[in-house]
C-alpha atoms as a PDB file:
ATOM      1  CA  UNK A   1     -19.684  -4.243 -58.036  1.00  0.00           C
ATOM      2  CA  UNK A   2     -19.322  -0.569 -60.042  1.00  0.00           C
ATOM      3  CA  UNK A   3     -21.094   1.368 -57.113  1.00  0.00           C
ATOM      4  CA  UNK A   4     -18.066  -0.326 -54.652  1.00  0.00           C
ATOM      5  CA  UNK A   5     -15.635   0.424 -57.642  1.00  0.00           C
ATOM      6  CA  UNK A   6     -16.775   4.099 -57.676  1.00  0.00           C
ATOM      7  CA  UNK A   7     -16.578   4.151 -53.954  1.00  0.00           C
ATOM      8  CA  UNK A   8     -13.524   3.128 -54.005  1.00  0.00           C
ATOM      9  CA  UNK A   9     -12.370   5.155 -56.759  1.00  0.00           C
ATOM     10  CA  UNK A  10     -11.011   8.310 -54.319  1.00  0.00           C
ATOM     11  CA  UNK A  11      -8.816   5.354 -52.560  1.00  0.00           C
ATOM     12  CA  UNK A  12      -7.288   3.671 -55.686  1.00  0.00           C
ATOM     13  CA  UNK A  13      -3.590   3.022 -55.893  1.00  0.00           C
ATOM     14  CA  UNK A  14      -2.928   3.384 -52.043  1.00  0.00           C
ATOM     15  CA  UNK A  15      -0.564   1.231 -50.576  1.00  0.00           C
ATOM     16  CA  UNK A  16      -2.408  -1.593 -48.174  1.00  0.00           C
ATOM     17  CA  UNK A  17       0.372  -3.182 -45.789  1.00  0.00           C
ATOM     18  CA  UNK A  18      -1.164  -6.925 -45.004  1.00  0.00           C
ATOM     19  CA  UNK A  19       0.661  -8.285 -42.245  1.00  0.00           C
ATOM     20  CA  UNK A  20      -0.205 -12.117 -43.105  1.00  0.00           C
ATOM     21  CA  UNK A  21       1.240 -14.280 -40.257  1.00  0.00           C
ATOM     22  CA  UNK A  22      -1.387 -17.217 -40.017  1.00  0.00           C
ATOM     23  CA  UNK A  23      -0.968 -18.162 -44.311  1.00  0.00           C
ATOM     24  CA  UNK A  24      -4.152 -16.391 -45.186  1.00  0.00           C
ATOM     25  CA  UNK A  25      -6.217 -18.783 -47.705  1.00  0.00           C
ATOM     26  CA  UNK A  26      -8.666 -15.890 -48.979  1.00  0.00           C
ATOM     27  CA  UNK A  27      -6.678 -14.257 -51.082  1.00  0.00           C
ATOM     28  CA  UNK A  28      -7.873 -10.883 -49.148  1.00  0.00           C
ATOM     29  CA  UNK A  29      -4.932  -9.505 -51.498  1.00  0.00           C
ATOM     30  CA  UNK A  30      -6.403 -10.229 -54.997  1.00  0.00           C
ATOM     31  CA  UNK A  31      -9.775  -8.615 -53.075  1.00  0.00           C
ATOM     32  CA  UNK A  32      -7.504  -5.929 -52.575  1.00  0.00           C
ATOM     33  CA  UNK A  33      -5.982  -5.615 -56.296  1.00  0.00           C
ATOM     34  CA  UNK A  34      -9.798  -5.618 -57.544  1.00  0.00           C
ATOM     35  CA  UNK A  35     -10.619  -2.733 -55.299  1.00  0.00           C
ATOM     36  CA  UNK A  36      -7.712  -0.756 -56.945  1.00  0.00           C
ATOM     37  CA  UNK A  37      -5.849  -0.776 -53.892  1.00  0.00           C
ATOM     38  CA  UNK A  38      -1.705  -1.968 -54.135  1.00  0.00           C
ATOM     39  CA  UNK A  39      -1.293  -4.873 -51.625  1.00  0.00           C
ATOM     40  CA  UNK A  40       2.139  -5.380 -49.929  1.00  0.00           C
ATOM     41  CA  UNK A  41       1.828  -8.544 -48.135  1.00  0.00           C
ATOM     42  CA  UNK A  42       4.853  -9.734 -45.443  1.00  0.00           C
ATOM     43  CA  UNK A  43       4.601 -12.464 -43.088  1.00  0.00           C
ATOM     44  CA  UNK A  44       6.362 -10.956 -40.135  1.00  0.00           C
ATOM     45  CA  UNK A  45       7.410  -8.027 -38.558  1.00  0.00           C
ATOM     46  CA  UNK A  46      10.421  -7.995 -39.218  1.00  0.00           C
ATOM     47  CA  UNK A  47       9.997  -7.588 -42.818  1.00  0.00           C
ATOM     48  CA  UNK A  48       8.240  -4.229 -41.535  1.00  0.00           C
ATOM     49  CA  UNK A  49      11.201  -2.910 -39.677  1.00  0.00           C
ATOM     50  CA  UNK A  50      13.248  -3.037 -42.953  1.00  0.00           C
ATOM     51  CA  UNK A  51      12.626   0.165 -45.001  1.00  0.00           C
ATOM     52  CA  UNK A  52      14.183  -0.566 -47.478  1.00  0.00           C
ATOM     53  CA  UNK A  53      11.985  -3.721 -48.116  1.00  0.00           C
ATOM     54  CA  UNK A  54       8.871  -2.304 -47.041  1.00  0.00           C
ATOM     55  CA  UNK A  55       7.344   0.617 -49.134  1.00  0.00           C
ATOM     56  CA  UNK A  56       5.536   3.446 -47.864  1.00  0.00           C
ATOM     57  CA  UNK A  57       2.072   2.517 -46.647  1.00  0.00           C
ATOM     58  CA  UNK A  58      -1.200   4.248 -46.472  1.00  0.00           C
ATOM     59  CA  UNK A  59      -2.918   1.366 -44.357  1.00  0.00           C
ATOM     60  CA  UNK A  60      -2.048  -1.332 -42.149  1.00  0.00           C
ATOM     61  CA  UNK A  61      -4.442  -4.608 -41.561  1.00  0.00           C
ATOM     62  CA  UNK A  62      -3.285  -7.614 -39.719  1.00  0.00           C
ATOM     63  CA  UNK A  63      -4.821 -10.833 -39.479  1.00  0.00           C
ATOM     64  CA  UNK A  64      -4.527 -11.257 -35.318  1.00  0.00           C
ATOM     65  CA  UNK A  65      -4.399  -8.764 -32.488  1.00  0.00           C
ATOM     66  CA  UNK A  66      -0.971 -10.189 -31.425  1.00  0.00           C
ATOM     67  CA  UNK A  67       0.451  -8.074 -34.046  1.00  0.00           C
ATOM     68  CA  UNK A  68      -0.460  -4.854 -32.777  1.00  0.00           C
ATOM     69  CA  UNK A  69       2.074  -4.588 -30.130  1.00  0.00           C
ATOM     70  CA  UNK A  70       4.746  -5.874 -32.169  1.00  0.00           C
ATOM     71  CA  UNK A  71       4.660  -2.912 -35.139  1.00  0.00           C
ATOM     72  CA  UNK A  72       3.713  -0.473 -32.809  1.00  0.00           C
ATOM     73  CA  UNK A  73       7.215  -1.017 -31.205  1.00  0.00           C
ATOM     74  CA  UNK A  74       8.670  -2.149 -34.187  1.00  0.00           C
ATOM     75  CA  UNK A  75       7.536   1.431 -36.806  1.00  0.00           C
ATOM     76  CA  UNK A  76       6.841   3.571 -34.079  1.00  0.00           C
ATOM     77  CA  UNK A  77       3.401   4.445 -31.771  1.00  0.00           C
ATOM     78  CA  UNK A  78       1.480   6.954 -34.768  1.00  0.00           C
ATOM     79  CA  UNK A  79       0.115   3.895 -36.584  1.00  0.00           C
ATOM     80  CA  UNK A  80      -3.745   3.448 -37.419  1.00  0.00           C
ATOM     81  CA  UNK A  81      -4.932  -0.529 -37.370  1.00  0.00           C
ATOM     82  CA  UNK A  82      -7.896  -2.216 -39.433  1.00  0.00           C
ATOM     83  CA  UNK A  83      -8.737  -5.718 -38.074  1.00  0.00           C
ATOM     84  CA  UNK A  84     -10.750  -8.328 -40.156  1.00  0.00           C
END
């Protein structure tokens, strides 16, 4: 676990967006706090489209492809995805 940590180290603090829409039952976000990384999980897009709700992000992941589409037309087209 302390070679991942130091890995990891360069990445700490960043802001992860986790778009959870199917009720994840992992708990990929705790994974996430142990990595050093700051989760901010929403269920929808729409809590997305609200800046003022939604903090700036450094990373996106979403837990189905049917997501895509929706915050690329809902934040704008210069987005970078990581699927799981």
């Amino acid at each position: 676990m302390e070679a991942i940590l130091s890995k990891m180290a360069p990445f700490s603090k960043r802001t992860i967006l986790f778009v959870d829409t199917l009720g994840d039952m992992t708990k990929i976000d705790d994974v996430m706090r142990v990595l050093g990384l700051k989760p901010h999980v929403v269920h929808s897009v729409a809590e997305v489209v609200d800046k003022d709700k939604c903090p700036h992000v450094d990373t996106i992941v979403v837990d189905t492809l049917n997501m895509v589409s929706g915050l690329v037309f809902g934040i704008g087209s210069r987005v970078f995805f990581s699927f799981f």
